[in-house]
N, C-alpha and C. Protein backbone atom coordinates (compact mmCIF):
# COMPACT_ATOMS: atom_id res chain seq x y z
N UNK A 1 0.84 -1.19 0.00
CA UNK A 1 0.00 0.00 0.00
C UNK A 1 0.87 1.23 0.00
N UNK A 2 0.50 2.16 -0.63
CA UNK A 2 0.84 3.19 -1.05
C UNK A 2 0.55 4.27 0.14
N UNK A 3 1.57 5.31 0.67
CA UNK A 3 1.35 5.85 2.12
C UNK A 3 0.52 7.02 1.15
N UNK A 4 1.05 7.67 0.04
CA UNK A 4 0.35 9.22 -0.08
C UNK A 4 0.50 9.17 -1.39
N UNK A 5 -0.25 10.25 -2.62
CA UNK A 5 -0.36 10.52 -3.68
C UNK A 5 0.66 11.37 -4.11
N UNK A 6 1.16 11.57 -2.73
CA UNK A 6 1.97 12.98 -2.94
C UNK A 6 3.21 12.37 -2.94
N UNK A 7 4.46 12.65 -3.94
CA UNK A 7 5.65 12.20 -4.14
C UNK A 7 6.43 13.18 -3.21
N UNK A 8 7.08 12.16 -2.53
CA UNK A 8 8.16 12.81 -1.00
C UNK A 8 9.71 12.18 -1.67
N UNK A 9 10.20 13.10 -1.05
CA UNK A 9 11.43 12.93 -1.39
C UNK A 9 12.14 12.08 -0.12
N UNK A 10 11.56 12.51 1.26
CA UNK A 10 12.02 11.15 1.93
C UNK A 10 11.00 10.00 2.28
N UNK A 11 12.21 8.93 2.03
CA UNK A 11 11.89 7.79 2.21
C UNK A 11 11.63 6.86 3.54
N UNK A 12 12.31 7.37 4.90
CA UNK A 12 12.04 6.49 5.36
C UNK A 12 11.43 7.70 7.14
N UNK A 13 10.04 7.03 7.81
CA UNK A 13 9.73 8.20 8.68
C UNK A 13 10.57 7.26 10.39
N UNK A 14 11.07 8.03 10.63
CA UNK A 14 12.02 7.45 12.06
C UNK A 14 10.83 7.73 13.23
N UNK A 15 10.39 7.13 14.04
CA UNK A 15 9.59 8.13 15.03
C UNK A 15 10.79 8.06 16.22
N UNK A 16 10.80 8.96 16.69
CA UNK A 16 11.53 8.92 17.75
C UNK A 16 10.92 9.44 19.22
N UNK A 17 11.74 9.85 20.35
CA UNK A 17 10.73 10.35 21.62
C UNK A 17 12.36 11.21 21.91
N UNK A 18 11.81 12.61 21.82
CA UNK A 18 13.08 13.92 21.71
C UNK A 18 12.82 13.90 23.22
N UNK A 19 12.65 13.33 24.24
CA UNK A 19 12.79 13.48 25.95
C UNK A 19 14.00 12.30 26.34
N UNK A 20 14.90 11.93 25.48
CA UNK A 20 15.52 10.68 26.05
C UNK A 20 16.56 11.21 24.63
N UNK A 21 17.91 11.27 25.64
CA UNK A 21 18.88 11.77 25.65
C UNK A 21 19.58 11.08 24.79
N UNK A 22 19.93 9.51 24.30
CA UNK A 22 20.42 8.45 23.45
C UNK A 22 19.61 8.74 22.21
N UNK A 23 18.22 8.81 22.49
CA UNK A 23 17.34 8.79 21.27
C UNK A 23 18.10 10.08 20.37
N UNK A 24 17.96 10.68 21.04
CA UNK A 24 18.11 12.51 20.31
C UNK A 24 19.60 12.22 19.92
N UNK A 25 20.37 12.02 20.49
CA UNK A 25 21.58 11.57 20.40
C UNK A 25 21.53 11.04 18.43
N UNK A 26 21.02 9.95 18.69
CA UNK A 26 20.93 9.14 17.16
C UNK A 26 20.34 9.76 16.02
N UNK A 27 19.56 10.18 16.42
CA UNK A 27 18.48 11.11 15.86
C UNK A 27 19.23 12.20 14.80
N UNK A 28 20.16 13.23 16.18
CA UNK A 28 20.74 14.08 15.34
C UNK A 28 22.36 13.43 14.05
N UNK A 29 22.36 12.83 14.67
CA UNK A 29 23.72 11.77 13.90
C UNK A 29 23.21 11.60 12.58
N UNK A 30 22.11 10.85 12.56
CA UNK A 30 21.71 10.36 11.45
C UNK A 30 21.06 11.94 10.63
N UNK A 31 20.33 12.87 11.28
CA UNK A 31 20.17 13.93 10.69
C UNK A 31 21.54 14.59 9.67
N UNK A 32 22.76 14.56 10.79
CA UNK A 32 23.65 15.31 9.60
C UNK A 32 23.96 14.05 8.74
N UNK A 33 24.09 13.22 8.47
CA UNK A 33 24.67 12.51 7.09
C UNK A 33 23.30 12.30 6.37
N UNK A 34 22.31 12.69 6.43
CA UNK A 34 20.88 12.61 5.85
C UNK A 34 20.81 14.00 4.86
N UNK A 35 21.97 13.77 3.89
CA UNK A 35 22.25 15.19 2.89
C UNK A 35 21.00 15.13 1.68
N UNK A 36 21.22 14.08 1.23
CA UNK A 36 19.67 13.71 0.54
C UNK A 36 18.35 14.02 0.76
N UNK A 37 18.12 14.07 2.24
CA UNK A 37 16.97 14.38 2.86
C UNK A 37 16.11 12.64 2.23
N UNK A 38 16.49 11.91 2.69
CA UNK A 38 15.67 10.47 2.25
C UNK A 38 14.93 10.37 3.75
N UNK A 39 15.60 10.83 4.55
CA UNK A 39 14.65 10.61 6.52
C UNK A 39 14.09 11.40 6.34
N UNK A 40 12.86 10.97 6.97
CA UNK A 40 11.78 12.26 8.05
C UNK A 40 12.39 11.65 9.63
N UNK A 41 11.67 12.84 10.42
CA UNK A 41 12.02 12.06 11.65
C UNK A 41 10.64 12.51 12.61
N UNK A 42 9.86 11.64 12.70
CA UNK A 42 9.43 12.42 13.50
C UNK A 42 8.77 11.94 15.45
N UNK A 43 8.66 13.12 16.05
CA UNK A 43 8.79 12.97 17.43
C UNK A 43 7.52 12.75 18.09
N UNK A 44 7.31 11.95 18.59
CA UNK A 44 6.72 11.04 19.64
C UNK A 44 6.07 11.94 20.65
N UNK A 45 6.70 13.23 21.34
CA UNK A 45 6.50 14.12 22.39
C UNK A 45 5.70 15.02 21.52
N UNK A 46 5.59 15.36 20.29
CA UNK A 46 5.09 16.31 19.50
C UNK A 46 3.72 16.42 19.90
N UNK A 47 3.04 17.26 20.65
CA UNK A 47 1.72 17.59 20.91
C UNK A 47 0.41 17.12 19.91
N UNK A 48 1.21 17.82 18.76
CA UNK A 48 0.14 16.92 17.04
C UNK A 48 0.64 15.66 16.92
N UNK A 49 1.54 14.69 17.31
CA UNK A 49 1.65 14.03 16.79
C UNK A 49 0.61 12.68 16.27
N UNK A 50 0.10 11.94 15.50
CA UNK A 50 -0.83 11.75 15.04
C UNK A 50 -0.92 10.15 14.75
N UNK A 51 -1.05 9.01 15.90
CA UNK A 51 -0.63 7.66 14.94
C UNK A 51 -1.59 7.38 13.84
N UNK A 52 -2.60 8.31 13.47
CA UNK A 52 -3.77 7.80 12.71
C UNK A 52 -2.92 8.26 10.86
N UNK A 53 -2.40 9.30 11.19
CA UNK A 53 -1.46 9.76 9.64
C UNK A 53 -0.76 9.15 9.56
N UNK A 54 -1.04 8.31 8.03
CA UNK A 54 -0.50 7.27 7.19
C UNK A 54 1.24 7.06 7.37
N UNK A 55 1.69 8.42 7.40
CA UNK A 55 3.31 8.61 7.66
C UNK A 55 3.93 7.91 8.87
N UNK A 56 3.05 7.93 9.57
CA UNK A 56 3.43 7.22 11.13
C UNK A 56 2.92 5.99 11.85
N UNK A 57 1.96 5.14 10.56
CA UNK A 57 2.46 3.79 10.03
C UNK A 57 1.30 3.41 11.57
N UNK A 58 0.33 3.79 11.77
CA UNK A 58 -0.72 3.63 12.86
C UNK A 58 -0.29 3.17 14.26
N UNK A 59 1.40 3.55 14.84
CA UNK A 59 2.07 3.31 15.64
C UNK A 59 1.41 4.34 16.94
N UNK A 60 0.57 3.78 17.58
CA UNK A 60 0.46 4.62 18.82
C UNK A 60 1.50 5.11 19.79
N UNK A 61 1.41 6.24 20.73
CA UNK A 61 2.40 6.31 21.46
C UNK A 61 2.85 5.76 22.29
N UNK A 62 2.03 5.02 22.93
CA UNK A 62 2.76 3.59 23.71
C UNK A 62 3.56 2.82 23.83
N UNK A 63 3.42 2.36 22.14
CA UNK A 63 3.88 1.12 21.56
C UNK A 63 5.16 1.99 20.62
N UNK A 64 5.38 3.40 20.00
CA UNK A 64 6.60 3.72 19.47
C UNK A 64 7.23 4.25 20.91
N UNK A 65 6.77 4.19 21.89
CA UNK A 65 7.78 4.53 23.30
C UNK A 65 8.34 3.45 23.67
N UNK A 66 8.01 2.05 23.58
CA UNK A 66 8.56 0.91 23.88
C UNK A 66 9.70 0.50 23.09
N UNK A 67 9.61 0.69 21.89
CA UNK A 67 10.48 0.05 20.81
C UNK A 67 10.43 1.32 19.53
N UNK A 68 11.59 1.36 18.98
CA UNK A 68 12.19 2.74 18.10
C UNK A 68 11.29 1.99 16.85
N UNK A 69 10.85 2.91 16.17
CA UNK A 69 9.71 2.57 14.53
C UNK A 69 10.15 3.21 13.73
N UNK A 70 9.97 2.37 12.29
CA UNK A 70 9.89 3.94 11.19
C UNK A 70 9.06 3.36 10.17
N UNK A 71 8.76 3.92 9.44
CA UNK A 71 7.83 3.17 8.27
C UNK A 71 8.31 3.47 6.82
N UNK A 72 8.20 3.13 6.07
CA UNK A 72 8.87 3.12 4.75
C UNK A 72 7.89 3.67 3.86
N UNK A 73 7.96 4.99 3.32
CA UNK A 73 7.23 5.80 3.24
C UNK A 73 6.89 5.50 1.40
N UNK A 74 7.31 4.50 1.10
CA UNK A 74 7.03 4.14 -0.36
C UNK A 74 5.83 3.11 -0.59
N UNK A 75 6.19 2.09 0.58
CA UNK A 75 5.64 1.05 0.77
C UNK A 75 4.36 0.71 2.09
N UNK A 76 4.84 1.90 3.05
CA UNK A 76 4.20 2.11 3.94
C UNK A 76 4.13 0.84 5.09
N UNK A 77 5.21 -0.21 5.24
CA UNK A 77 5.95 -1.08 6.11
C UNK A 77 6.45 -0.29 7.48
N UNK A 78 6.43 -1.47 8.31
CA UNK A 78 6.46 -0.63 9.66
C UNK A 78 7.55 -1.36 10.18
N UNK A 79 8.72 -0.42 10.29
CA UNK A 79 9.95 -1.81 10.69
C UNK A 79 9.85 -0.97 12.61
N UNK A 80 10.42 -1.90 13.30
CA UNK A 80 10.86 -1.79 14.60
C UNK A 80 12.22 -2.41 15.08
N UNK A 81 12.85 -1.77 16.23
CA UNK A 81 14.26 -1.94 16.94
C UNK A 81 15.41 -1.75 15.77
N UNK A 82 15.78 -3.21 15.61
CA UNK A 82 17.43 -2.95 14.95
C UNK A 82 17.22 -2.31 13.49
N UNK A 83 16.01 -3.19 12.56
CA UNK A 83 15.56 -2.99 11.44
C UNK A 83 15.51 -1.18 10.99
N UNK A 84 15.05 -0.59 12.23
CA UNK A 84 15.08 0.96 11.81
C UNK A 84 16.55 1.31 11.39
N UNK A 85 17.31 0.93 12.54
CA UNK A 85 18.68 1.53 12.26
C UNK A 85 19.16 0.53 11.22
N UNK A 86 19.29 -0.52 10.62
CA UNK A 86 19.95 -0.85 9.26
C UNK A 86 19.24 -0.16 8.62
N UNK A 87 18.03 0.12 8.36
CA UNK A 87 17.17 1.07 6.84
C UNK A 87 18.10 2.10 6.61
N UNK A 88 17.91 3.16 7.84
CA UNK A 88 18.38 4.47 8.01
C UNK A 88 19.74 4.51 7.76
N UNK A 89 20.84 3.77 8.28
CA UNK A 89 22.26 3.71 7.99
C UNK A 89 22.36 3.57 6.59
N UNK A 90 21.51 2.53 6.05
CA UNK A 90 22.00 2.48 4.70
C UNK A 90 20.94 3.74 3.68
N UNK A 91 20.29 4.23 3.70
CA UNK A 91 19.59 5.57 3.07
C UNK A 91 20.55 6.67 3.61
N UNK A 92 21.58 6.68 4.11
CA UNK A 92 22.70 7.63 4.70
C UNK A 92 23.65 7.30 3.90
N UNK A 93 24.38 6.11 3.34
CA UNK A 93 25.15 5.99 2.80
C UNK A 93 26.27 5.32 3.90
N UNK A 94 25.73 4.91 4.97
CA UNK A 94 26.74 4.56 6.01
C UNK A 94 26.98 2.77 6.42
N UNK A 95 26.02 2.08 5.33
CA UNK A 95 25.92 0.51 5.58
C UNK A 95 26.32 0.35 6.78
N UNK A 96 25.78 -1.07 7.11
CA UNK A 96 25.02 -1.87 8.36
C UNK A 96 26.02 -2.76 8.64
């Protein structure tokens, strides 16, 4: 399934939780070698944040506070734990 009609230039959505110091940590790492702009990233603490929008792969906040998510914004796949960080390393150019 197809996440949107609308052609994005990134590919893969990270959710993260910007209150935890490791998270943000990775977060920003992977932000600077993300020259392409292929990541979204988005945050968990975000007041809008929305598990019902397609981008964020129907991950409630509960369940992306337990275990790191991202969804594959082509395919609209919902990877969790290690799987996020091999996607993301390799859409960086930094292989796994």
């Amino acid at each position: 399934r197809r996440i949107s009609s609308v052609v994005r230039k990134e590919e893969l959505n990270i959710l993260y939780d910007s209150k935890c110091p490791l998270c943000l940590y990775e977060i920003n790492f992977l932000a600077r070698r993300d020259i392409h702009g292929k990541l979204l990233f988005t945050d968990l603490e975000d007041l809008n944040y929305d598990p019902k929008s397609p981008e964020n792969g129907g991950i409630e906040y509960a369940l992306g506070m337990r275990k790191i998510h991202a969804i594959n914004l082509r395919s609209g796949k919902v990877l969790s734990g290690i799987h996020v960080f091999k996607e993301a390393y390799d859409r960086v150019g930094l292989g796994w």
